[in-house]
Structures are given as C-alpha cells and as structure tokens.
N, C-alpha and C. Protein backbone atom coordinates (compact mmCIF):
# COMPACT_ATOMS: atom_id res chain seq x y z
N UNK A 1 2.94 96.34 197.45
CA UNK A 1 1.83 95.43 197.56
C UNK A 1 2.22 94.28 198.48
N UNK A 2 1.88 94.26 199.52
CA UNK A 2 1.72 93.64 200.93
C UNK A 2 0.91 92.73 201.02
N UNK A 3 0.23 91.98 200.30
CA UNK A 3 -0.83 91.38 200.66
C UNK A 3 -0.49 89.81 201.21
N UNK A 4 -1.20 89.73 201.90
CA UNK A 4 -0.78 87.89 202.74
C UNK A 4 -1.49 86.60 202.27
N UNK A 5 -0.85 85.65 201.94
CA UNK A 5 -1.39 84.91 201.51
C UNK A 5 -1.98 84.01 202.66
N UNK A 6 -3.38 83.24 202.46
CA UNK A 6 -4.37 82.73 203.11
C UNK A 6 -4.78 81.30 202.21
N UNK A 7 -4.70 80.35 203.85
CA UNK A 7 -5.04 79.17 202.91
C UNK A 7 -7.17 78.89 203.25
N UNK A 8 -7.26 79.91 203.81
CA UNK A 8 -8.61 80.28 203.36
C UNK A 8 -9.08 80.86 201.95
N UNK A 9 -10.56 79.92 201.68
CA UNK A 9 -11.16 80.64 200.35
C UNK A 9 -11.18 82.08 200.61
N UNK A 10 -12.11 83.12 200.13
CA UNK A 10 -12.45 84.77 200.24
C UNK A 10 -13.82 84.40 201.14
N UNK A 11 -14.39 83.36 200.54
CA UNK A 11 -15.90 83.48 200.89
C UNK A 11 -15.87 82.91 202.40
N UNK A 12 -14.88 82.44 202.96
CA UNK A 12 -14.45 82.11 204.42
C UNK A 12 -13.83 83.29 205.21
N UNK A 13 -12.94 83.68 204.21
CA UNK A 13 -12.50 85.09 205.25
C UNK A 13 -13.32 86.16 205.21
N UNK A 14 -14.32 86.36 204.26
CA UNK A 14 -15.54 87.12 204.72
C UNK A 14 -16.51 86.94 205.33
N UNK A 15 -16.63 85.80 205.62
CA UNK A 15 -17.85 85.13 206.43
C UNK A 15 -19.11 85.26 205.80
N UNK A 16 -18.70 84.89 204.49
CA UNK A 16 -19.87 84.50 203.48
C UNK A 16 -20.45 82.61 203.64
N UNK A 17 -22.03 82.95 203.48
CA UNK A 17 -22.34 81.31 203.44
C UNK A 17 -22.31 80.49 202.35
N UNK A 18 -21.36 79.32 202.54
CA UNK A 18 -21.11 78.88 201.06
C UNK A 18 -20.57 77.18 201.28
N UNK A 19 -20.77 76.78 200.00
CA UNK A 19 -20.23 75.34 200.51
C UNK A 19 -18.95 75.22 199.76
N UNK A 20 -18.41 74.02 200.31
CA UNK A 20 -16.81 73.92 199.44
C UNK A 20 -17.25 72.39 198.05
N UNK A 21 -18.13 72.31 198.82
CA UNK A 21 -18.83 71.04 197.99
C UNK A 21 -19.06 71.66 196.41
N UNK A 22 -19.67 70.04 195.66
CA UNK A 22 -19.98 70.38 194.55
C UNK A 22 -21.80 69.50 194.91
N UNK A 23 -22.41 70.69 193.66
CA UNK A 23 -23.80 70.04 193.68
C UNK A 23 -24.00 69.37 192.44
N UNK A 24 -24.77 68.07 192.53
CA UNK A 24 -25.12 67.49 191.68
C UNK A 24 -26.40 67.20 191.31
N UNK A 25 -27.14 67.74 189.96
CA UNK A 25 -28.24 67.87 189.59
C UNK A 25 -28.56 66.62 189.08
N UNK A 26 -29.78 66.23 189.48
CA UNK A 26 -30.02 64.69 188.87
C UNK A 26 -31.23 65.17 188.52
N UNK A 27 -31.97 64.15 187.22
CA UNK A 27 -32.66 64.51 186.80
C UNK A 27 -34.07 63.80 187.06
N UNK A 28 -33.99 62.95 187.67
CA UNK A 28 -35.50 62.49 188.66
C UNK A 28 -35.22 62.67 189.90
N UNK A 29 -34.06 63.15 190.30
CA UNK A 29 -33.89 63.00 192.20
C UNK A 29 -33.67 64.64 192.36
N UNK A 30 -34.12 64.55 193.47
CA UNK A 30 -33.53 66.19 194.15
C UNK A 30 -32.18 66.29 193.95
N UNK A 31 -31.62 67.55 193.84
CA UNK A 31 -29.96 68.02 193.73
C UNK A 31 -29.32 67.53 195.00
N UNK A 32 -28.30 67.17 195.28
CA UNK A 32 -27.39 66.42 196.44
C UNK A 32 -25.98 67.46 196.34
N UNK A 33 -25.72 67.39 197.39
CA UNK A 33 -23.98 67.94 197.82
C UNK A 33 -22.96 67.02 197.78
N UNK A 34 -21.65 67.66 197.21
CA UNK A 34 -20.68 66.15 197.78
C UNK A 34 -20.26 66.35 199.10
N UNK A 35 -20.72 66.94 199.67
CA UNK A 35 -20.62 67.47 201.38
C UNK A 35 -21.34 66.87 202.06
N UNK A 36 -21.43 65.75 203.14
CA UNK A 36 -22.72 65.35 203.67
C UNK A 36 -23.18 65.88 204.71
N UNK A 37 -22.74 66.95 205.38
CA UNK A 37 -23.01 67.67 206.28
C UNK A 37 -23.56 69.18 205.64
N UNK A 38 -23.56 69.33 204.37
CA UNK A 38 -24.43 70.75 203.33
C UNK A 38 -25.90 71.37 203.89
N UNK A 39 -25.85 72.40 204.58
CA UNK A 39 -27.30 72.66 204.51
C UNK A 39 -27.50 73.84 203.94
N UNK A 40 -26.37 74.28 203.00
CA UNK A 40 -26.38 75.81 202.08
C UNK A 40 -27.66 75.41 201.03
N UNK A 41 -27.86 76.38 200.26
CA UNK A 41 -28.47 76.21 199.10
C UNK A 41 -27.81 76.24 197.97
N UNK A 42 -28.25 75.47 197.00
CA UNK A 42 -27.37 74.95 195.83
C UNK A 42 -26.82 76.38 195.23
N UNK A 43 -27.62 77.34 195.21
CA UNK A 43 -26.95 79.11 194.20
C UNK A 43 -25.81 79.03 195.06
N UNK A 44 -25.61 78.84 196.27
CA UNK A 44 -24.10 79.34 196.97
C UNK A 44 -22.67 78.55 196.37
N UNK A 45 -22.67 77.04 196.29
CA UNK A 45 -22.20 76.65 195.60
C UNK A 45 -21.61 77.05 194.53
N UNK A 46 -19.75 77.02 194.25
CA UNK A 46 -19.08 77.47 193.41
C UNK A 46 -19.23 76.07 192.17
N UNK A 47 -19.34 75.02 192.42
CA UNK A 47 -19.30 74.11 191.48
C UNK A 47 -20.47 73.15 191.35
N UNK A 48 -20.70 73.14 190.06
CA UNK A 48 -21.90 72.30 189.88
C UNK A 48 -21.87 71.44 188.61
N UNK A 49 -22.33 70.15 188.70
CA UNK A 49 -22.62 69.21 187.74
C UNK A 49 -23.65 68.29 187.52
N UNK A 50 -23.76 68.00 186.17
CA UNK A 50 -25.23 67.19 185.84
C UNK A 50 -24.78 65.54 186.65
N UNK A 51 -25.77 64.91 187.17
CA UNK A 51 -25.59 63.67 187.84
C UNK A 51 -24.89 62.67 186.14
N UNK A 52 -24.86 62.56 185.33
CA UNK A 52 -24.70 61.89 184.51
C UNK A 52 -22.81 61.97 184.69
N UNK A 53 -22.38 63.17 184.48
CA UNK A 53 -21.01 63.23 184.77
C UNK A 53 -20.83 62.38 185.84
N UNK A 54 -21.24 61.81 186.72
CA UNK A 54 -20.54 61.19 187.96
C UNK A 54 -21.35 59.70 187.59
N UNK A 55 -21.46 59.01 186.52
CA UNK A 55 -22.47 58.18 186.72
C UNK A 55 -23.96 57.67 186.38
N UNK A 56 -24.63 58.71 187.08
CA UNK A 56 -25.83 58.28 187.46
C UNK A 56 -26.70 58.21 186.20
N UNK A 57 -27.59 57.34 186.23
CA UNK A 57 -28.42 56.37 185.09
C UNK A 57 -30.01 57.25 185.29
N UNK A 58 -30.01 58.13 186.12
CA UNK A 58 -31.52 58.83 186.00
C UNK A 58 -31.65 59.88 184.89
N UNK A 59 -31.36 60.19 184.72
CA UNK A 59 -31.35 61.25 183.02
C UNK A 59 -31.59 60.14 182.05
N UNK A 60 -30.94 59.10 181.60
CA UNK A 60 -31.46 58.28 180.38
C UNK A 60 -32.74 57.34 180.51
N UNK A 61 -33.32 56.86 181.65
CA UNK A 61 -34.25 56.71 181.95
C UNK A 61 -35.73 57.57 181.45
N UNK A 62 -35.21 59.51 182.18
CA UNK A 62 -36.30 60.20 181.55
C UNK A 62 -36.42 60.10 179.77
N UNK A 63 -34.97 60.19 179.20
CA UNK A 63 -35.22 60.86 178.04
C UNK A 63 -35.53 59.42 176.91
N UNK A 64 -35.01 58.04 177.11
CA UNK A 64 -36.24 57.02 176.56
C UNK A 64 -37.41 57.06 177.55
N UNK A 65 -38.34 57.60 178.03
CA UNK A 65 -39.59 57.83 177.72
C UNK A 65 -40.19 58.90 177.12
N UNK A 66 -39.24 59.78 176.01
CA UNK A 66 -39.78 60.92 175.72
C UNK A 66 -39.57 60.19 174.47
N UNK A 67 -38.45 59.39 173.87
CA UNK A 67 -38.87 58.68 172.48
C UNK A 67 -39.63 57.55 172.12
C-alpha cells in the first residue's frame, strides 16, 4: 500500500465544488460563510453551525416573541 500523502482535502483533488469554510445559520438573517469570498451553496459545506454558537443575539430575539 503505496498511497501518497496530500496536503490537499479529497474534495480538491477531485475537483469537487466545495467550501473550506464553515456556514452559519442565523435565525432572522440569511446563512453566511466564514469565507468571504464563498459563492458555493451551503449543502457543499463540510461544517455547519447555529449563529448562537459564535455569538449572535438573533435566535433569542425570535424565541421571546413566541413567549
């Protein structure tokens, strides 16, 4: 077993479209990349998180107006 190691992902040495970014779902704002140059779509994306993990105050906003 010969195989070579690559400091490329798979989805680069196949010339798959994908981001290296992570997407972040917010819950009154559109989803964002941590890539600012991203024009993939969020399914390509290997990593994803709710905007609250990083912060962001728009999720508790929606959910006191639901109580």
């Amino acid at each position: 077993m010969n195989e070579v190691m690559s400091i490329q992902c798979r989805e680069c040495r196949s010339g798959l479209d994908h981001c290296h970014g992570t997407v972040i779902h917010h819950v009154r704002y559109r989803s964002e990349c941590t890539e600012d140059d991203c024009t993939t779509p969020e399914v390509v994306h290997t990593f994803s998180v709710d905007c609250e993990a990083v912060g962001c105050q728009c999720g508790q906003s929606a959910a006191q107006a639901v109580i």
